[in-house]
Protein backbone atom coordinates (compact mmCIF):
# COMPACT_ATOMS: atom_id res chain seq x y z
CA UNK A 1 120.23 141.69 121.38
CA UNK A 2 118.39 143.30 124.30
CA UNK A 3 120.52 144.48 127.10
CA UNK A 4 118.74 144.73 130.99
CA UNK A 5 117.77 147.59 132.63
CA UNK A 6 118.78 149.46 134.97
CA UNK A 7 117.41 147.99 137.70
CA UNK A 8 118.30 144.64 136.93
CA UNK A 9 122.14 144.39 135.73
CA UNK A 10 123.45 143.33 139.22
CA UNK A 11 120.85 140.20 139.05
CA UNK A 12 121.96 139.35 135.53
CA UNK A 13 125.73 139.40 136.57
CA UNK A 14 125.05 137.23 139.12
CA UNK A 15 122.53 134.71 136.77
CA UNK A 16 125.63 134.90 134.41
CA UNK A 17 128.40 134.57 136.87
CA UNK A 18 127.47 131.44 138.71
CA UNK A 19 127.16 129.30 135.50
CA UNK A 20 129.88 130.08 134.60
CA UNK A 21 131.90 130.12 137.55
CA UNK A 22 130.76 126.15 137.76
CA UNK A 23 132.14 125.38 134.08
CA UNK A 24 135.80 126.76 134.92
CA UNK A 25 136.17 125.01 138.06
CA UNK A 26 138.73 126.95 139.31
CA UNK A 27 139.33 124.17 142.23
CA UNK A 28 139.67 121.63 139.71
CA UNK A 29 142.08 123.16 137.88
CA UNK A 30 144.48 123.98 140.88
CA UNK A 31 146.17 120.65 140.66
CA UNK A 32 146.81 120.57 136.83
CA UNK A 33 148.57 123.97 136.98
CA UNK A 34 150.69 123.13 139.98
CA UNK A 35 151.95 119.74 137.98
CA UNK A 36 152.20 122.16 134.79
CA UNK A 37 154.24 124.40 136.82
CA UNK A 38 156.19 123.04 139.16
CA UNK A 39 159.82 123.82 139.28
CA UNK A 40 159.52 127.02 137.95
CA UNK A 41 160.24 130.36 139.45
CA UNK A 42 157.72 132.69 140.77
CA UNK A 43 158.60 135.24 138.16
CA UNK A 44 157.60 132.81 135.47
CA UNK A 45 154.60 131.20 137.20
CA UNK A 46 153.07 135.06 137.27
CA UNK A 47 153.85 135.67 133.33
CA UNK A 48 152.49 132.32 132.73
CA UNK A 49 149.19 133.23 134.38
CA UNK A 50 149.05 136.44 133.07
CA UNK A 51 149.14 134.65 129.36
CA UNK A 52 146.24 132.29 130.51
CA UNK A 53 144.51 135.16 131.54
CA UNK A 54 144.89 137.33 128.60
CA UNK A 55 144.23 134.20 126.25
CA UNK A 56 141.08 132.69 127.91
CA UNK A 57 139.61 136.20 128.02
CA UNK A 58 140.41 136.86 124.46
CA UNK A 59 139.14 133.13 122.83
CA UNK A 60 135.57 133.16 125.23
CA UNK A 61 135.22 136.77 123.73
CA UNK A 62 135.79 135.82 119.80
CA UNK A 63 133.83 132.10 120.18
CA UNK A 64 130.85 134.59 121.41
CA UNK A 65 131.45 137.14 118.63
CA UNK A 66 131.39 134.44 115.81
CA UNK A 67 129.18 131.99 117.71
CA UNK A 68 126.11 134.34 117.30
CA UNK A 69 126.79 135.13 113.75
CA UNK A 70 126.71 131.91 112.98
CA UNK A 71 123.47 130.82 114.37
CA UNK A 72 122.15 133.30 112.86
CA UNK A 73 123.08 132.26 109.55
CA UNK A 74 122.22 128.50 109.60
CA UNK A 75 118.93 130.09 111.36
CA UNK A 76 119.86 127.59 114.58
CA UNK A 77 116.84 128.88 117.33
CA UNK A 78 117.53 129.40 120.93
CA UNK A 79 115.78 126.35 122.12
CA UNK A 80 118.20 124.46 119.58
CA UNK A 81 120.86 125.49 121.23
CA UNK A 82 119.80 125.31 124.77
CA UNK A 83 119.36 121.18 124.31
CA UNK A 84 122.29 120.83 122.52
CA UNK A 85 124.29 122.93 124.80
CA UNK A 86 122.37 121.59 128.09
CA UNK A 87 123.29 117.65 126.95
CA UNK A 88 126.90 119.20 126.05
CA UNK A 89 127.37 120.52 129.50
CA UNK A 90 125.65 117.45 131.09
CA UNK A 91 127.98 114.65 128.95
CA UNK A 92 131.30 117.26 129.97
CA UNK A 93 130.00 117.36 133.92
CA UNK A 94 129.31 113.20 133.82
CA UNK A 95 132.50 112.54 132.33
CA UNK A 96 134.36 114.40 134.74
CA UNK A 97 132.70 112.92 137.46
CA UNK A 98 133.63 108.93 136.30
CA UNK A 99 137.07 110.27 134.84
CA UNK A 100 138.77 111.88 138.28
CA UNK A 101 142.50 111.79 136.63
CA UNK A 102 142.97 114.05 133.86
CA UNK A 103 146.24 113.51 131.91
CA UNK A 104 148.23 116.02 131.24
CA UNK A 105 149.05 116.88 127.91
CA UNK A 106 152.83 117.55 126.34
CA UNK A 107 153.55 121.08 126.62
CA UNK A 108 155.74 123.46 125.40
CA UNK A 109 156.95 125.51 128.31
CA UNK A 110 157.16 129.17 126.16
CA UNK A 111 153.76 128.73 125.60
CA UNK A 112 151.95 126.41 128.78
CA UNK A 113 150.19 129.67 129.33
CA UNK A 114 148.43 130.12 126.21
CA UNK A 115 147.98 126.36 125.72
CA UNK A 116 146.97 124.51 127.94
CA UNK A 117 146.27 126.62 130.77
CA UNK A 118 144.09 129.04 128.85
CA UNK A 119 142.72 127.11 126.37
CA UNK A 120 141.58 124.42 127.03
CA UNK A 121 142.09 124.10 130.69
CA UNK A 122 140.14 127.56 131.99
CA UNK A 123 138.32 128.29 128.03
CA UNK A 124 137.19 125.12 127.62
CA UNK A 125 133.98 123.53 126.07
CA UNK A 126 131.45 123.84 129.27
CA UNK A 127 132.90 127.61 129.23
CA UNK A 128 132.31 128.12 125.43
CA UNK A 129 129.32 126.67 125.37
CA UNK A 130 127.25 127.96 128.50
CA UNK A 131 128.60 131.32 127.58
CA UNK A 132 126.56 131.07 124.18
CA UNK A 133 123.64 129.99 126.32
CA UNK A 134 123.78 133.09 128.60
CA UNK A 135 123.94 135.32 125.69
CA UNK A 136 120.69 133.98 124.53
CA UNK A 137 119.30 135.12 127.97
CA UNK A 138 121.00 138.02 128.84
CA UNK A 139 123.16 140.54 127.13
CA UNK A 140 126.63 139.80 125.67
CA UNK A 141 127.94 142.81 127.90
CA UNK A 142 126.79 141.10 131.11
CA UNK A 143 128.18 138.02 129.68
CA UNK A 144 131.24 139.17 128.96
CA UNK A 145 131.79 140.65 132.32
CA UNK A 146 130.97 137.73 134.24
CA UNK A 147 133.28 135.50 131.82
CA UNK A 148 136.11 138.11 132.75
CA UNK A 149 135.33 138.30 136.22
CA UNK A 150 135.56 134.31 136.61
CA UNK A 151 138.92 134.39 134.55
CA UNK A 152 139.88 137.44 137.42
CA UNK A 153 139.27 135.07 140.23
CA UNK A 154 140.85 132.19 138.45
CA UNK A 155 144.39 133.82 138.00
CA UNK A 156 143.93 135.08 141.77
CA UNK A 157 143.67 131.15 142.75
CA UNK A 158 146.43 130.39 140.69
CA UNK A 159 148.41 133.09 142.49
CA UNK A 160 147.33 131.50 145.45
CA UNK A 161 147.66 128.02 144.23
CA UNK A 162 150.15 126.54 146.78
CA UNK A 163 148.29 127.58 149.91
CA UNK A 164 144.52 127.04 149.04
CA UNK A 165 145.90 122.91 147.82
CA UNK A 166 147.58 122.71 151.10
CA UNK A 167 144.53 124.02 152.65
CA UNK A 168 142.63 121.69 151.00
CA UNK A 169 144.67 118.57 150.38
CA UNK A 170 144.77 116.21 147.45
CA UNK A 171 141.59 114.99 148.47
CA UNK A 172 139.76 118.03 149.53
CA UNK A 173 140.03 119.45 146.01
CA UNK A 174 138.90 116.57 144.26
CA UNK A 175 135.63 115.98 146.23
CA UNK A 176 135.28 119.64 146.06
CA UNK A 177 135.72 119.72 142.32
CA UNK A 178 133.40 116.74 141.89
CA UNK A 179 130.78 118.43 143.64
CA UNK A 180 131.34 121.45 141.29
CA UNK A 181 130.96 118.63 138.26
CA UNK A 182 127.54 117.41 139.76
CA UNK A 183 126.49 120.93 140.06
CA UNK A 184 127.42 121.46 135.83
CA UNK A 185 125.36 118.61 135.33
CA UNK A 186 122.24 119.89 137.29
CA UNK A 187 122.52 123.01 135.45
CA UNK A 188 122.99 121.30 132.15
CA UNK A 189 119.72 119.16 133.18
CA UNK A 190 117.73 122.85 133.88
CA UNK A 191 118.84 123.95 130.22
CA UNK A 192 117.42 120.59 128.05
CA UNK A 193 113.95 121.65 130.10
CA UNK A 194 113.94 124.91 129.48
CA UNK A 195 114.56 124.60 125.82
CA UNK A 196 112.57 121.75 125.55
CA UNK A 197 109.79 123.48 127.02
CA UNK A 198 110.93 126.47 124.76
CA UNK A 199 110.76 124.05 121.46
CA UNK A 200 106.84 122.75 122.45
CA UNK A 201 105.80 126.80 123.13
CA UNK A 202 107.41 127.45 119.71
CA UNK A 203 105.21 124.54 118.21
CA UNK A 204 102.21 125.71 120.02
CA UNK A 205 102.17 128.86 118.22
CA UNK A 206 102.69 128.01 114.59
């Protein structure tokens, strides 16, 4: 795996960090956690997202270590996985657009932080699976920063989960979050063409 220069490690922070910050949906994910906490003191709201934090970080990180190694062994290419992954992301982004109410699951409240809140709800499947794609473009380093920065900012909103939903309303966050969904989907789009176009190059040369 190639890591980038110098020069250009700011630039693939920022090509890694957007994705990525699109598949979390932080704004989405603001009304599930207030439902999934509500009652509960402050105290235990912050070691409940510290536990999300902690366990998103630590899945994303071992799904890239073993996704990798395991590509490599069933010899799966890069433009494989970019149309698989791209109609992944698309299907996830499409389905939360025609789904707006996701149900909340049964939880058990000594481990809500772990599961759900961390896995699935902030590590989820667009997360997984567009980290796997970044690796294939830039280095797991860069990818692994950005996936910790977006998990950074995501405990921050959940600090600050009370005041940014009455900022925004019930409403607000939805169209916001939908908006973030279409967004998935256009990126999930770019991917399928990019491998695709990939796959025919690949073809061209053998």
């Amino acid at each position: 795996m190639s890591f980038p220069v110098k020069g250009s490690v700011m630039s693939s922070f920022w090509l890694c960090f957007v994705p990525l910050f699109v598949a979390v949906d932080a704004i989405g994910l603001l009304p599930l956690f207030l439902s999934l906490t509500e009652g509960m003191e402050k105290k235990r709201i912050r070691k409940i997202i510290l536990q999300s934090m902690i366990t998103a970080l630590a899945v994303a990180l071992i799904f890239i270590a073993v996704g990798t190694g395991i590509f490599r062994l069933l010899n799966i290419s890069v433009a494989d996985f970019m149309i698989a992954g791209g109609t992944l992301l698309f299907v996830i982004s499409v389905r939360d657009i025609l789904f707006a109410d996701k149900k909340l699951p049964d939880v058990d409240l000594d481990s809500v932080g772990a599961v759900p809140i961390g896995v699935p709800l902030i590590t989820g499947p667009a997360v997984l699976t567009t980290s796997l794609l970044l690796i294939n473009q830039h280095s797991v380093v860069v990818t692994s920063l950005a996936i910790a920065a977006n998990i950074l900012i995501v405990g921050g909103m959940f600090l600050l989960a009370p005041l940014i939903h009455r900022l925004l309303g019930k409403t607000g966050a939805k169209a916001l979050s939908k908006i973030i969904s279409l967004l998935l989907a256009a990126i999930g789009v770019m991917i399928v063409r990019k491998g695709i176009a990939m796959f025919i190059a690949e073809g061209m040369q053998c």
